[in-house]
Protein backbone atom coordinates (compact mmCIF):
# COMPACT_ATOMS: atom_id res chain seq x y z
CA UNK A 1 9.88 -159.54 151.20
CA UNK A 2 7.69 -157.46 153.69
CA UNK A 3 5.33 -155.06 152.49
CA UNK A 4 6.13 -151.95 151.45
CA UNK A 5 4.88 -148.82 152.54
CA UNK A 6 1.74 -147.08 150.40
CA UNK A 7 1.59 -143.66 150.02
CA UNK A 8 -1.62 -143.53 147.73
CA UNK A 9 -3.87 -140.95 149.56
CA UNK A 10 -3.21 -137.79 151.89
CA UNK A 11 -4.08 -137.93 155.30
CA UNK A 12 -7.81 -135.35 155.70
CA UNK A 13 -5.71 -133.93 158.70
CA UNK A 14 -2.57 -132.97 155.60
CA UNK A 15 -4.90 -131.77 153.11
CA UNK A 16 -6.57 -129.40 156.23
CA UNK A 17 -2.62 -127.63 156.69
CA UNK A 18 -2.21 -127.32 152.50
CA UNK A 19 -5.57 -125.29 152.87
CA UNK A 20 -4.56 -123.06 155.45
CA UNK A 21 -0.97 -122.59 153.90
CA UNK A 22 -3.24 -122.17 150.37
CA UNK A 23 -5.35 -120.00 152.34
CA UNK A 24 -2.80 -117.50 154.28
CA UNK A 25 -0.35 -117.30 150.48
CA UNK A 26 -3.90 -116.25 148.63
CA UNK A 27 -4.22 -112.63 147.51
CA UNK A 28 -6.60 -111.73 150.56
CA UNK A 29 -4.18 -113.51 152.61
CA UNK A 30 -1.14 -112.82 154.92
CA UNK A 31 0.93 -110.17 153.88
CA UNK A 32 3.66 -111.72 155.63
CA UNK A 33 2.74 -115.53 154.53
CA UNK A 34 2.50 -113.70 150.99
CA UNK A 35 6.08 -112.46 151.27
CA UNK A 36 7.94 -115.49 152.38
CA UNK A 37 10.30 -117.27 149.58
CA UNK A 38 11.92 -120.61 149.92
CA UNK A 39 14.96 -118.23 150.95
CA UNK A 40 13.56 -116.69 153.67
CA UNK A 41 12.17 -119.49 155.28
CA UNK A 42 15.36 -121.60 156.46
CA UNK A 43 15.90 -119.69 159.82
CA UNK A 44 12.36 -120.42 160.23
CA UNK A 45 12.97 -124.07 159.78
CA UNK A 46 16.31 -124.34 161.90
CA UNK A 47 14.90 -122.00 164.52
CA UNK A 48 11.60 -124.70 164.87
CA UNK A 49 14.29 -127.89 164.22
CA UNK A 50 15.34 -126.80 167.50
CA UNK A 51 12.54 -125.67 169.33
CA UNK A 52 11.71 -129.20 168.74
CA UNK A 53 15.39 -130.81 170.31
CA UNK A 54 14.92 -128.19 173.18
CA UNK A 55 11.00 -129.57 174.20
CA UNK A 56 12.41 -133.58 173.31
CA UNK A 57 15.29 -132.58 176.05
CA UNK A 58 13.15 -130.28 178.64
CA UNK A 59 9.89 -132.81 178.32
CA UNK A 60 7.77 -129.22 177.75
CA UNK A 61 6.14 -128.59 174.93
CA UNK A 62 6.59 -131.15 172.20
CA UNK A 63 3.54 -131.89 170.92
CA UNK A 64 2.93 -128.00 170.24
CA UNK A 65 6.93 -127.74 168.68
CA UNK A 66 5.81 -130.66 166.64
CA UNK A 67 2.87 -129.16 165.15
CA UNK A 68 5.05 -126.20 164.46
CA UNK A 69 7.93 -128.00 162.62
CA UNK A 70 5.28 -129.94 160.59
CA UNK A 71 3.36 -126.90 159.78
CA UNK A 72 6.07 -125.17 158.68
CA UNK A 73 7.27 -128.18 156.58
CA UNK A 74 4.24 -128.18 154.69
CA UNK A 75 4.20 -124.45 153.98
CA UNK A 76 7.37 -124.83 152.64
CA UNK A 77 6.40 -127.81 150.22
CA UNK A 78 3.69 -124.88 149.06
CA UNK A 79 6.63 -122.80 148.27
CA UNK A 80 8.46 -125.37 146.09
CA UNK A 81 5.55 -126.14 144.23
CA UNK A 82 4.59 -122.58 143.54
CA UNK A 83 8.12 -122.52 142.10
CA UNK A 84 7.68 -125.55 140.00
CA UNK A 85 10.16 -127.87 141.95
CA UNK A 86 8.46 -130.39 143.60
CA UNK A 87 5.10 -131.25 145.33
CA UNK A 88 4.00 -132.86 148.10
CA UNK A 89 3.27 -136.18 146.41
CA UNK A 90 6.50 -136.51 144.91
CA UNK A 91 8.32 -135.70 147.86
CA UNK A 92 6.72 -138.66 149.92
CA UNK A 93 6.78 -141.22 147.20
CA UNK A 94 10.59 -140.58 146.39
CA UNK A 95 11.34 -140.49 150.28
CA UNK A 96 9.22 -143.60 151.26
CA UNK A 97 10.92 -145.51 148.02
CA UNK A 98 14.48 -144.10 149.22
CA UNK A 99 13.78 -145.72 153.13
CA UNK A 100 12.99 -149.06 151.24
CA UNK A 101 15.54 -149.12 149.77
CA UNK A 102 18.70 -148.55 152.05
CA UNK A 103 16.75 -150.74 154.28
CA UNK A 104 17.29 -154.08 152.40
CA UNK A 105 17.75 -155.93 156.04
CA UNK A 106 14.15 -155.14 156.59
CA UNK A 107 12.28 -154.85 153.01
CA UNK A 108 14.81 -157.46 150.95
CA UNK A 109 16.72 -160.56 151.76
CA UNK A 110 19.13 -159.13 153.96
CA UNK A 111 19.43 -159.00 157.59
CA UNK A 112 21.45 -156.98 160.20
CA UNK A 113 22.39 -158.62 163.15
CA UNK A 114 23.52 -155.10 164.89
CA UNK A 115 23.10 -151.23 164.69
CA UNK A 116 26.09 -151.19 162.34
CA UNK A 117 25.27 -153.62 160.56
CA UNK A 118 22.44 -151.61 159.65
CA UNK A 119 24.20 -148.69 159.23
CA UNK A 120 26.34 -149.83 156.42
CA UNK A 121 23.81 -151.28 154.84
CA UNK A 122 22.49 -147.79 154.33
CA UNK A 123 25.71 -146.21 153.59
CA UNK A 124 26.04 -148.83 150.92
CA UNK A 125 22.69 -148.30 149.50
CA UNK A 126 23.64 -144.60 149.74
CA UNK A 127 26.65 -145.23 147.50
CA UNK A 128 24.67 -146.88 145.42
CA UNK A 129 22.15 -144.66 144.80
CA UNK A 130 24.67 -141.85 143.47
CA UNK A 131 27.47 -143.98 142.42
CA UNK A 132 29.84 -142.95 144.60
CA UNK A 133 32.89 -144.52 145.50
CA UNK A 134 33.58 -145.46 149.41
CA UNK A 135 35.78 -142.44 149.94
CA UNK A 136 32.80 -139.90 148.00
CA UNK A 137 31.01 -140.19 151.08
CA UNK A 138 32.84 -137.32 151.91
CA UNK A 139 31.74 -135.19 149.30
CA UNK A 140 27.87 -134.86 150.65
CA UNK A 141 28.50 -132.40 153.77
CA UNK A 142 25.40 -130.60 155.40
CA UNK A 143 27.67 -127.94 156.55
CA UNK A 144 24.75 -125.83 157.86
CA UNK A 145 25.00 -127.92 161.02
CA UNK A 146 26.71 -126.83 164.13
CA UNK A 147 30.27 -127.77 164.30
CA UNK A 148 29.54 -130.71 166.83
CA UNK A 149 26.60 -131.72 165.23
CA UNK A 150 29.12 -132.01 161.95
CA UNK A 151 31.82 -133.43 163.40
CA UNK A 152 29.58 -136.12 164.58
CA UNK A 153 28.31 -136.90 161.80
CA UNK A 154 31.71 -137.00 159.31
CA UNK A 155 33.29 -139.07 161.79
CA UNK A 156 29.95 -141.21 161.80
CA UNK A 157 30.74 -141.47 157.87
CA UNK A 158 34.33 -142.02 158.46
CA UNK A 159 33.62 -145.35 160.78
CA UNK A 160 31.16 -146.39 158.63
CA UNK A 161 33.87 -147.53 156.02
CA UNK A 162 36.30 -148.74 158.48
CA UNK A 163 37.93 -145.87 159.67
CA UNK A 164 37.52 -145.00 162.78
CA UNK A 165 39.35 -146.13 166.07
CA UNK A 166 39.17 -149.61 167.38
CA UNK A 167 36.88 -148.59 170.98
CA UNK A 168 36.33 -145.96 173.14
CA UNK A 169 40.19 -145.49 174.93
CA UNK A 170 41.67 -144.95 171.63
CA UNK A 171 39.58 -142.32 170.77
CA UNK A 172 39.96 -140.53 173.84
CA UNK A 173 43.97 -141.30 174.17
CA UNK A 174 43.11 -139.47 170.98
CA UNK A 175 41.05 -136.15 172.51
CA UNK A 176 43.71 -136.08 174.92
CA UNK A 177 46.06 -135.78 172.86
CA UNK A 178 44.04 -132.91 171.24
CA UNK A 179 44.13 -131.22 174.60
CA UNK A 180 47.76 -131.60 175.01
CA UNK A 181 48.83 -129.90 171.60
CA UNK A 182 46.04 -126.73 172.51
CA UNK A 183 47.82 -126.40 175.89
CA UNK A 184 51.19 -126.32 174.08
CA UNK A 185 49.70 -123.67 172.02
CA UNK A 186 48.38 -121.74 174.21
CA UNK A 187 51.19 -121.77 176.48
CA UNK A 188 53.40 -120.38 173.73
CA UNK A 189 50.92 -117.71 172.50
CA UNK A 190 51.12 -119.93 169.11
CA UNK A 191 48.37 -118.38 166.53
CA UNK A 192 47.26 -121.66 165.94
CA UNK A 193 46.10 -122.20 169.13
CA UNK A 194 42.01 -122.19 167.61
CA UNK A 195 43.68 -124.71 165.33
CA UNK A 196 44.37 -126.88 167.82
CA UNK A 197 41.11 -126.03 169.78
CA UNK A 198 39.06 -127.41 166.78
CA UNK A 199 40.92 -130.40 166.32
CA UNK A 200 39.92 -131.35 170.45
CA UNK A 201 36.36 -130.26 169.91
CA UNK A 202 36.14 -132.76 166.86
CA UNK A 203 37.86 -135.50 168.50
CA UNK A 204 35.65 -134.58 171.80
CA UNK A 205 32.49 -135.23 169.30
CA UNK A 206 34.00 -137.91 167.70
CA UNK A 207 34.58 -139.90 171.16
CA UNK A 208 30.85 -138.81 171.49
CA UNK A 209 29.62 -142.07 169.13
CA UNK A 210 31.86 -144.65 171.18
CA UNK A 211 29.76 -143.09 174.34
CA UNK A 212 26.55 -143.53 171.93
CA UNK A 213 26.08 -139.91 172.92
CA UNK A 214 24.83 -136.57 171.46
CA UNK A 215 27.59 -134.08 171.45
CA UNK A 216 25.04 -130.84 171.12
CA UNK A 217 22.44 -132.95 173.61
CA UNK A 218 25.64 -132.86 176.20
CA UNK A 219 26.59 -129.41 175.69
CA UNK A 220 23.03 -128.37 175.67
CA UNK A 221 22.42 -130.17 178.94
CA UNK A 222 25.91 -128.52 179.84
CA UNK A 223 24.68 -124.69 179.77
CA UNK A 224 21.32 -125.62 180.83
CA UNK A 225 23.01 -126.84 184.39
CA UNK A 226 24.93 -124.10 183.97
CA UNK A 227 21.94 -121.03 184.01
CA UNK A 228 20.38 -123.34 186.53
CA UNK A 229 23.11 -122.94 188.90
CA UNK A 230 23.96 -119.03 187.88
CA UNK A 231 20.19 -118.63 188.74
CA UNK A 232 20.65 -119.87 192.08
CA UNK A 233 23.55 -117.90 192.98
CA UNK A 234 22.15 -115.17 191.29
CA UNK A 235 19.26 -115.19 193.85
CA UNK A 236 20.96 -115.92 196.71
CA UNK A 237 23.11 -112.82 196.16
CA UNK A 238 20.13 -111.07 195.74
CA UNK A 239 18.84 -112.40 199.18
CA UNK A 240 22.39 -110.60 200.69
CA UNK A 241 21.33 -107.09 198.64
CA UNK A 242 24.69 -108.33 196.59
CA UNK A 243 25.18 -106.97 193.18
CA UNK A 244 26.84 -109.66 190.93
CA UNK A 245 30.10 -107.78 190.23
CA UNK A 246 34.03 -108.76 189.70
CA UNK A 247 34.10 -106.97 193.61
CA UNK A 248 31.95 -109.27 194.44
CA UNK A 249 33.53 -112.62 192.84
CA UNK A 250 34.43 -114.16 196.34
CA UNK A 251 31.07 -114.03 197.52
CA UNK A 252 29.85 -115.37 194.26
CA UNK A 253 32.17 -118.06 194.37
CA UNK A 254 31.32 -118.85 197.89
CA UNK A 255 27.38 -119.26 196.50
CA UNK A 256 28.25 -121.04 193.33
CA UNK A 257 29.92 -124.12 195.44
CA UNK A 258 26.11 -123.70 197.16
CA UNK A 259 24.50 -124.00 193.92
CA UNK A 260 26.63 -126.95 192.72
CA UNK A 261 25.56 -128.97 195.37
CA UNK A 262 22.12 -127.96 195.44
CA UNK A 263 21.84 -128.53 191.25
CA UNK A 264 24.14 -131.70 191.00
């Protein structure tokens, strides 16, 4: 068996950010450090989560959004333990034994031969570990992700059980089909017609893994191109003394077909 990791000691540079979070929740501290509860600190920690994606897909700024994130991590660890929950110790020990142990193809006797192998060696471990059955996956949902995100991820679940669709064409014949029934609905002023709008956006994410894509990553990337290009027909209209405006749509259509082919 390979060696497990040890997490005996904490790093100097750890024990430096518990002092300043110490430091800034003391009674001459931070008002505002002072204030914070477990509570009000998760928009904190999903506004940094993605300050973080944004720098990994831009290539600006990560090793700053990464001190952030971790910072912020830490400070919240103070939190729990004020509360009595948990501590920093226990929260690495219990992680790094948790990784060993849905990891059996690289700390035990097993071995995966492929990505999905590996993956349901850790869903079975996961099972496992909380005695669930193969369809109680289902019943662990972080629903505070976005809808994408989620539907990535419970269709990740789904396939890694078995069900899921056999490649890539049948789970786009399946978004298609998606596509076809929002149409319908839409075309007949049907109510359900954000029914049927969900149910292509989740088969849209779900064709996402057979791409071995990132359905937020893509849409991100999407919008990004998107201000890029507004930007650039934004300023060219500007260069004309041209108001962006529904009276001025033609022109701004004109310039967009400028702006897709200078921003490809």
């Amino acid at each position: 068996m390979n060696e497990t990791p040890d997490a005996t000691n904490t790093p100097n540079w750890l024990a430096e950010v518990q002092a300043v979070c110490r430091r800034l929740r003391a009674e001459d501290g931070c008002p505002w450090d002072r204030a914070q509860t477990l509570r009000t600190m998760t928009p904190y920690l999903l506004e940094e989560t993605y300050e973080v994606i944004d720098a990994i897909d831009t290539g600006v700024g990560l090793e700053e959004e990464l001190g952030d994130a971790l910072f912020l991590l830490v400070f919240v660890l103070e939190l729990a333990e004020e509360d009595g929950l948990t501590n920093l110790e226990k929260v690495v020990r219990a992680n790094l034994e948790k990784i060993v142990r849905r990891h059996p193809h690289v700390f035990g006797e097993n071995r995966a031969r492929s990505v999905e192998e590996a993956m349901e060696n850790w869903e079975r471990a996961k099972r496992k570990e909380k005695n669930d059955s193969a369809a109680g996956i289902m019943k662990r949902r972080p629903e505070a992700l976005p809808g994408l995100a989620l539907g990535f991820r419970i269709a990740e679940k789904a396939g890694a059980v078995g069900f899921e669709w056999k490649d890539w064409r049948e789970a786009m014949a399946k978004a298609e089909e998606e596509f076809h029934e929002l149409r319908e609905a839409l075309e007949a002023g049907d109510p359900r017609a954000e029914q049927e709008l969900g149910d292509t956006l989740f088969a849209l994410s779900n064709l996402s893994r057979y791409m071995k894509a990132d359905p937020e990553r893509a849409v991100r990337g999407s919008i990004r191109k998107f201000l890029d290009r507004y930007h650039h027909m934004e300023t060219a209209l500007k260069e004309r003394g041209v108001t962006p405006s529904p009276e001025a749509r033609p022109r701004m259509l004109e310039l967009w077909k400028e702006a897709r082919k200078a921003i490809p």
